[in-house]
N, C-alpha and C. Protein backbone atom coordinates (compact mmCIF):
# COMPACT_ATOMS: atom_id res chain seq x y z
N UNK A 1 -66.29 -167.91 6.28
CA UNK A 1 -66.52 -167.48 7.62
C UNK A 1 -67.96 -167.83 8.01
N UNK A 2 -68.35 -168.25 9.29
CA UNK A 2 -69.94 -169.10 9.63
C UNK A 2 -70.14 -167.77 10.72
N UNK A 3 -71.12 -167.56 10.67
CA UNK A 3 -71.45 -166.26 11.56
C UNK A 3 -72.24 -167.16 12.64
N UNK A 4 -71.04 -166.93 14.03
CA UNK A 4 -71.32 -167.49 15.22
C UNK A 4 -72.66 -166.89 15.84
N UNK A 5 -73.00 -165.60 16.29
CA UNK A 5 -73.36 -164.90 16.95
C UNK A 5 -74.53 -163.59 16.20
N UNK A 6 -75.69 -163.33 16.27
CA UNK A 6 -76.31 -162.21 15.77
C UNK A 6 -77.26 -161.27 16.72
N UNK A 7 -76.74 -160.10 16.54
CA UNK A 7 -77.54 -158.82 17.70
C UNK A 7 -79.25 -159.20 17.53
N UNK A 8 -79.62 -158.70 18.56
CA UNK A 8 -81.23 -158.81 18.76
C UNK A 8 -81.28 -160.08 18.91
N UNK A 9 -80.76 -161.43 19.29
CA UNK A 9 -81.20 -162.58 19.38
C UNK A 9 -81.23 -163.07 20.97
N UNK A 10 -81.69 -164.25 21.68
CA UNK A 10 -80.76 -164.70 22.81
C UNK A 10 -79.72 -164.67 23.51
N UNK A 11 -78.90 -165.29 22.91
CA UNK A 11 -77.50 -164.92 23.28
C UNK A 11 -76.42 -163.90 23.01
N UNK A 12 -77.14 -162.74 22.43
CA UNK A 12 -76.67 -161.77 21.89
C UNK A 12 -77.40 -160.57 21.86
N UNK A 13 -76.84 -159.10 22.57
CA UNK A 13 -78.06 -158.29 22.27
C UNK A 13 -77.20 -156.89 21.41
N UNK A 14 -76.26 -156.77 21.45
CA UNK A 14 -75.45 -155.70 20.80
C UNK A 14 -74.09 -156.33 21.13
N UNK A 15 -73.37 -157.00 20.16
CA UNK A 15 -71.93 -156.79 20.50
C UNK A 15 -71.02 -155.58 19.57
N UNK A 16 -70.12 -155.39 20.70
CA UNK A 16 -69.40 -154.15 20.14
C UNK A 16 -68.04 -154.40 19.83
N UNK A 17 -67.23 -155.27 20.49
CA UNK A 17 -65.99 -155.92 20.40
C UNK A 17 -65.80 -157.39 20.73
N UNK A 18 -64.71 -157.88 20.10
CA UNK A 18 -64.64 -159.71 19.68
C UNK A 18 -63.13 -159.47 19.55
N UNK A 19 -62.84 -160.60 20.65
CA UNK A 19 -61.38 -161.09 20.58
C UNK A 19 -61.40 -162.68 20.91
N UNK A 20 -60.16 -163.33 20.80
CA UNK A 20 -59.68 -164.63 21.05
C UNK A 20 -59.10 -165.05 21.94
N UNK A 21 -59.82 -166.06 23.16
CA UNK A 21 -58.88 -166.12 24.31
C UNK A 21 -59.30 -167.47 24.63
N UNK A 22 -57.97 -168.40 24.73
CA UNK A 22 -58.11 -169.63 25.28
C UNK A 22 -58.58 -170.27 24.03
N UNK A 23 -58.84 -170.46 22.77
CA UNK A 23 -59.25 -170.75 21.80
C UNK A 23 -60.71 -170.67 21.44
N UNK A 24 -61.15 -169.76 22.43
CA UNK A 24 -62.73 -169.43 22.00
C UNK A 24 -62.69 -167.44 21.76
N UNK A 25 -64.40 -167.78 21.05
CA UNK A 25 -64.39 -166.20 20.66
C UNK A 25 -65.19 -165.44 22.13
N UNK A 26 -64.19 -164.15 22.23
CA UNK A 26 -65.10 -163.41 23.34
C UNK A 26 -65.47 -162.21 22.86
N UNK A 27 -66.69 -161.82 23.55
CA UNK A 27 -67.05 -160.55 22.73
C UNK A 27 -67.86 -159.44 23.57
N UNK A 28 -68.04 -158.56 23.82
CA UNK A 28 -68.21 -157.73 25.33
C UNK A 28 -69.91 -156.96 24.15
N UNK A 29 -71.05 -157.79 25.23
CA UNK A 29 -72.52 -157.94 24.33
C UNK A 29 -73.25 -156.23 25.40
N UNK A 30 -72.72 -154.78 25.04
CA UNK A 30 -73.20 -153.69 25.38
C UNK A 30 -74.50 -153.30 26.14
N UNK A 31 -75.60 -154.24 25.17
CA UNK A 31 -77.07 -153.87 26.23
C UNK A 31 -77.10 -154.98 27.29
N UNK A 32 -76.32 -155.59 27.22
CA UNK A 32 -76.55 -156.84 28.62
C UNK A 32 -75.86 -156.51 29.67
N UNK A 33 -74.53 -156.13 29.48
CA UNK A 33 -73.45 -155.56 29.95
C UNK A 33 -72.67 -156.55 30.59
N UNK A 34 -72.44 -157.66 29.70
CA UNK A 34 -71.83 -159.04 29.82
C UNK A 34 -70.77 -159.03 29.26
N UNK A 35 -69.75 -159.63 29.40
CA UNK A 35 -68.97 -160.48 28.64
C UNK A 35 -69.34 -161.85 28.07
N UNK A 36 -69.17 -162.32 27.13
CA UNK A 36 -70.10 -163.34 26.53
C UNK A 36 -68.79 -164.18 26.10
N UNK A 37 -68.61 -165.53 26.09
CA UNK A 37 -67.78 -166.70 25.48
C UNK A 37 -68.28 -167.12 24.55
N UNK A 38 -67.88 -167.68 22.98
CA UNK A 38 -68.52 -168.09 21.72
C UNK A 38 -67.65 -169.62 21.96
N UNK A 39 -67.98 -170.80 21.81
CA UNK A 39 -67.02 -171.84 21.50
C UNK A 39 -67.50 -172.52 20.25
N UNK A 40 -66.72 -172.36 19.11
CA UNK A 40 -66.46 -172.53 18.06
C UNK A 40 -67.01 -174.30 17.74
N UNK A 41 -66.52 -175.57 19.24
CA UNK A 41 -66.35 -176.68 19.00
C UNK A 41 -67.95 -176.77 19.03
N UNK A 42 -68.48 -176.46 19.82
CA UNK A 42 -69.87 -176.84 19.91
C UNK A 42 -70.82 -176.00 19.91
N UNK A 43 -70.43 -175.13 19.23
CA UNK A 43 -71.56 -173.77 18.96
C UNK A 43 -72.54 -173.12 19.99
N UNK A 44 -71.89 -173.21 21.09
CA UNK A 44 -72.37 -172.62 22.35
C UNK A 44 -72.09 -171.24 23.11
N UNK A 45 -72.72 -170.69 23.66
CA UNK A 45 -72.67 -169.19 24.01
C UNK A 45 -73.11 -169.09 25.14
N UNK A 46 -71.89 -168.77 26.05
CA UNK A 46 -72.32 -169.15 27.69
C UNK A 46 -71.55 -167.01 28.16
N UNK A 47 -72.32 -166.71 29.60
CA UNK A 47 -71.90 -165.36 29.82
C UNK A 47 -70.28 -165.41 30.59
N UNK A 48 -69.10 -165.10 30.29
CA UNK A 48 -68.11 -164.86 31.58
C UNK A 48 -68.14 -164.26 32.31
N UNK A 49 -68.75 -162.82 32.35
CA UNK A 49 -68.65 -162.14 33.16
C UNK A 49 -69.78 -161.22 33.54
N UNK A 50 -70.38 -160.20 34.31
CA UNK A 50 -71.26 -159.38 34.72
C UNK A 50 -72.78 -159.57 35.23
N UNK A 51 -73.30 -159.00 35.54
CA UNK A 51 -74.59 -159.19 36.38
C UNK A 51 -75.53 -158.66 35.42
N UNK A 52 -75.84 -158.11 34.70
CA UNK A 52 -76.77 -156.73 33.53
C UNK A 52 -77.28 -155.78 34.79
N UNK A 53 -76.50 -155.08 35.53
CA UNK A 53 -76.80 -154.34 36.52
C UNK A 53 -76.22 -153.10 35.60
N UNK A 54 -76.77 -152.31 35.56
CA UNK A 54 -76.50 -151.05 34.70
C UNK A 54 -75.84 -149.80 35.56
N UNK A 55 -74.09 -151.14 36.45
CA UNK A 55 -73.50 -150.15 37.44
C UNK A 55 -72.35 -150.57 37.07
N UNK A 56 -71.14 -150.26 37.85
CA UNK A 56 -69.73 -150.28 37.55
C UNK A 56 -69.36 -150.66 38.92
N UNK A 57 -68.82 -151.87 38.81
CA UNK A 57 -69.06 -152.70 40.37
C UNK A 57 -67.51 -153.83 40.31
N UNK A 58 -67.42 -153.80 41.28
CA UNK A 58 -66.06 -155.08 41.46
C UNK A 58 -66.82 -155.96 41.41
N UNK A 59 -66.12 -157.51 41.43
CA UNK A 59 -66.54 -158.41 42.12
C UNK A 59 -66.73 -159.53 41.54
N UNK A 60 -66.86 -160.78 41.53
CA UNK A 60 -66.77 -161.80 40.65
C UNK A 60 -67.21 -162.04 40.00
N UNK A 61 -67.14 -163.29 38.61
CA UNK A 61 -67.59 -162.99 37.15
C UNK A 61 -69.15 -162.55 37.12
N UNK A 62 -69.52 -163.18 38.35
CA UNK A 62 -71.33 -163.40 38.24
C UNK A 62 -71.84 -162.21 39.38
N UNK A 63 -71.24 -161.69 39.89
CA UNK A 63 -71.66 -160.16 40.69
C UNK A 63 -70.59 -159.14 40.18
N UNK A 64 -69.84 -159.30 39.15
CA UNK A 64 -69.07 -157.70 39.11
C UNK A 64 -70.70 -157.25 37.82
N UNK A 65 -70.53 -155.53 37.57
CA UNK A 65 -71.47 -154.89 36.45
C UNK A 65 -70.59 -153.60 35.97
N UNK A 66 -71.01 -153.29 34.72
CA UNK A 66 -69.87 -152.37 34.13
C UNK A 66 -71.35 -151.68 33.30
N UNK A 67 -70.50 -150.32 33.55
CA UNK A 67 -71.93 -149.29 33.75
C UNK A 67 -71.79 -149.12 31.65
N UNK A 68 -71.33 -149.13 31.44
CA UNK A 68 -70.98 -149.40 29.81
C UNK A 68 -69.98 -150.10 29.26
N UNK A 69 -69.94 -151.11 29.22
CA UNK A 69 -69.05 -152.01 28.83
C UNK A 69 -68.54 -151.83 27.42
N UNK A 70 -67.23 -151.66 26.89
CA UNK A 70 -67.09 -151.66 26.14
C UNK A 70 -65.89 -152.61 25.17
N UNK A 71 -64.61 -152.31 25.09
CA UNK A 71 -63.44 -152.87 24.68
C UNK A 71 -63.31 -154.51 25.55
N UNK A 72 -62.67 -154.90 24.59
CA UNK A 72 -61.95 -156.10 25.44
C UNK A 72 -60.72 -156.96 24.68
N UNK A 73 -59.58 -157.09 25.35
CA UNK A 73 -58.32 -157.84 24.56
C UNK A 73 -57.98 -158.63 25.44
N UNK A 74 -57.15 -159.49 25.23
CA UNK A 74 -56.23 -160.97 25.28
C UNK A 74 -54.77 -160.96 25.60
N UNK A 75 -54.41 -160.72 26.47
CA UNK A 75 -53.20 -161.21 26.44
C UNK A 75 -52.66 -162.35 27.37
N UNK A 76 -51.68 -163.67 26.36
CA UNK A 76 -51.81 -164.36 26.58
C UNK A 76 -53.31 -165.25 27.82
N UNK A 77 -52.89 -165.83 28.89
CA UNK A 77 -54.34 -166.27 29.68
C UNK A 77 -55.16 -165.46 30.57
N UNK A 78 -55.01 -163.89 29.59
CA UNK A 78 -55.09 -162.96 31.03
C UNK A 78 -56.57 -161.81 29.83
N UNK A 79 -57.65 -161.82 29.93
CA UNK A 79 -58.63 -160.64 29.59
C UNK A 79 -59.07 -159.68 30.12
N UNK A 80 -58.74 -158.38 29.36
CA UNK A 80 -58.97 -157.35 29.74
C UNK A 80 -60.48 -156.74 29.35
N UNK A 81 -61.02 -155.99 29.98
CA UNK A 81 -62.11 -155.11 29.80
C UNK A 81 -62.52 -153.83 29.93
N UNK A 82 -63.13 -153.54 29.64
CA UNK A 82 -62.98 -151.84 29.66
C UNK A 82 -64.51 -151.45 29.54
């Protein structure tokens, strides 16, 4: 196993949960309050979702914020968050 991802770094500041969607790793990073994408092919770490607004907000990947982000699962092309 190659350890993609490590807390306290750049692209990572606390992750709490890691699932598989679309053939990359996702993982919901707590003090950012992001959703974060891992891609395995080219070892890159880009954000999917949230603003680091420390609110609980609708709205699209790059203006919704989740006042504590936590869980996240896969089913089939569809991710959930919590």
């Amino acid at each position: 196993m190659t350890q993609a991802v490590c807390n306290s770094t750049p692209p990572c500041s606390e992750v709490n949960q890691v699932c598989t969607w679309n053939g990359k790793v996702v993982y919901t990073d707590t003090k950012a309050g992001k959703v974060m994408q891992y891609n395995p092919d080219d070892n890159s770490v880009r954000a999917l979702a949230g603003s680091c607004n420390n609110s609980s907000s609708d709205g699209t990947q790059d203006s919704c914020s989740f006042k504590r982000i936590e869980g996240i699962c896969s089913v089939e092309k569809t991710l959930f968050v919590t």
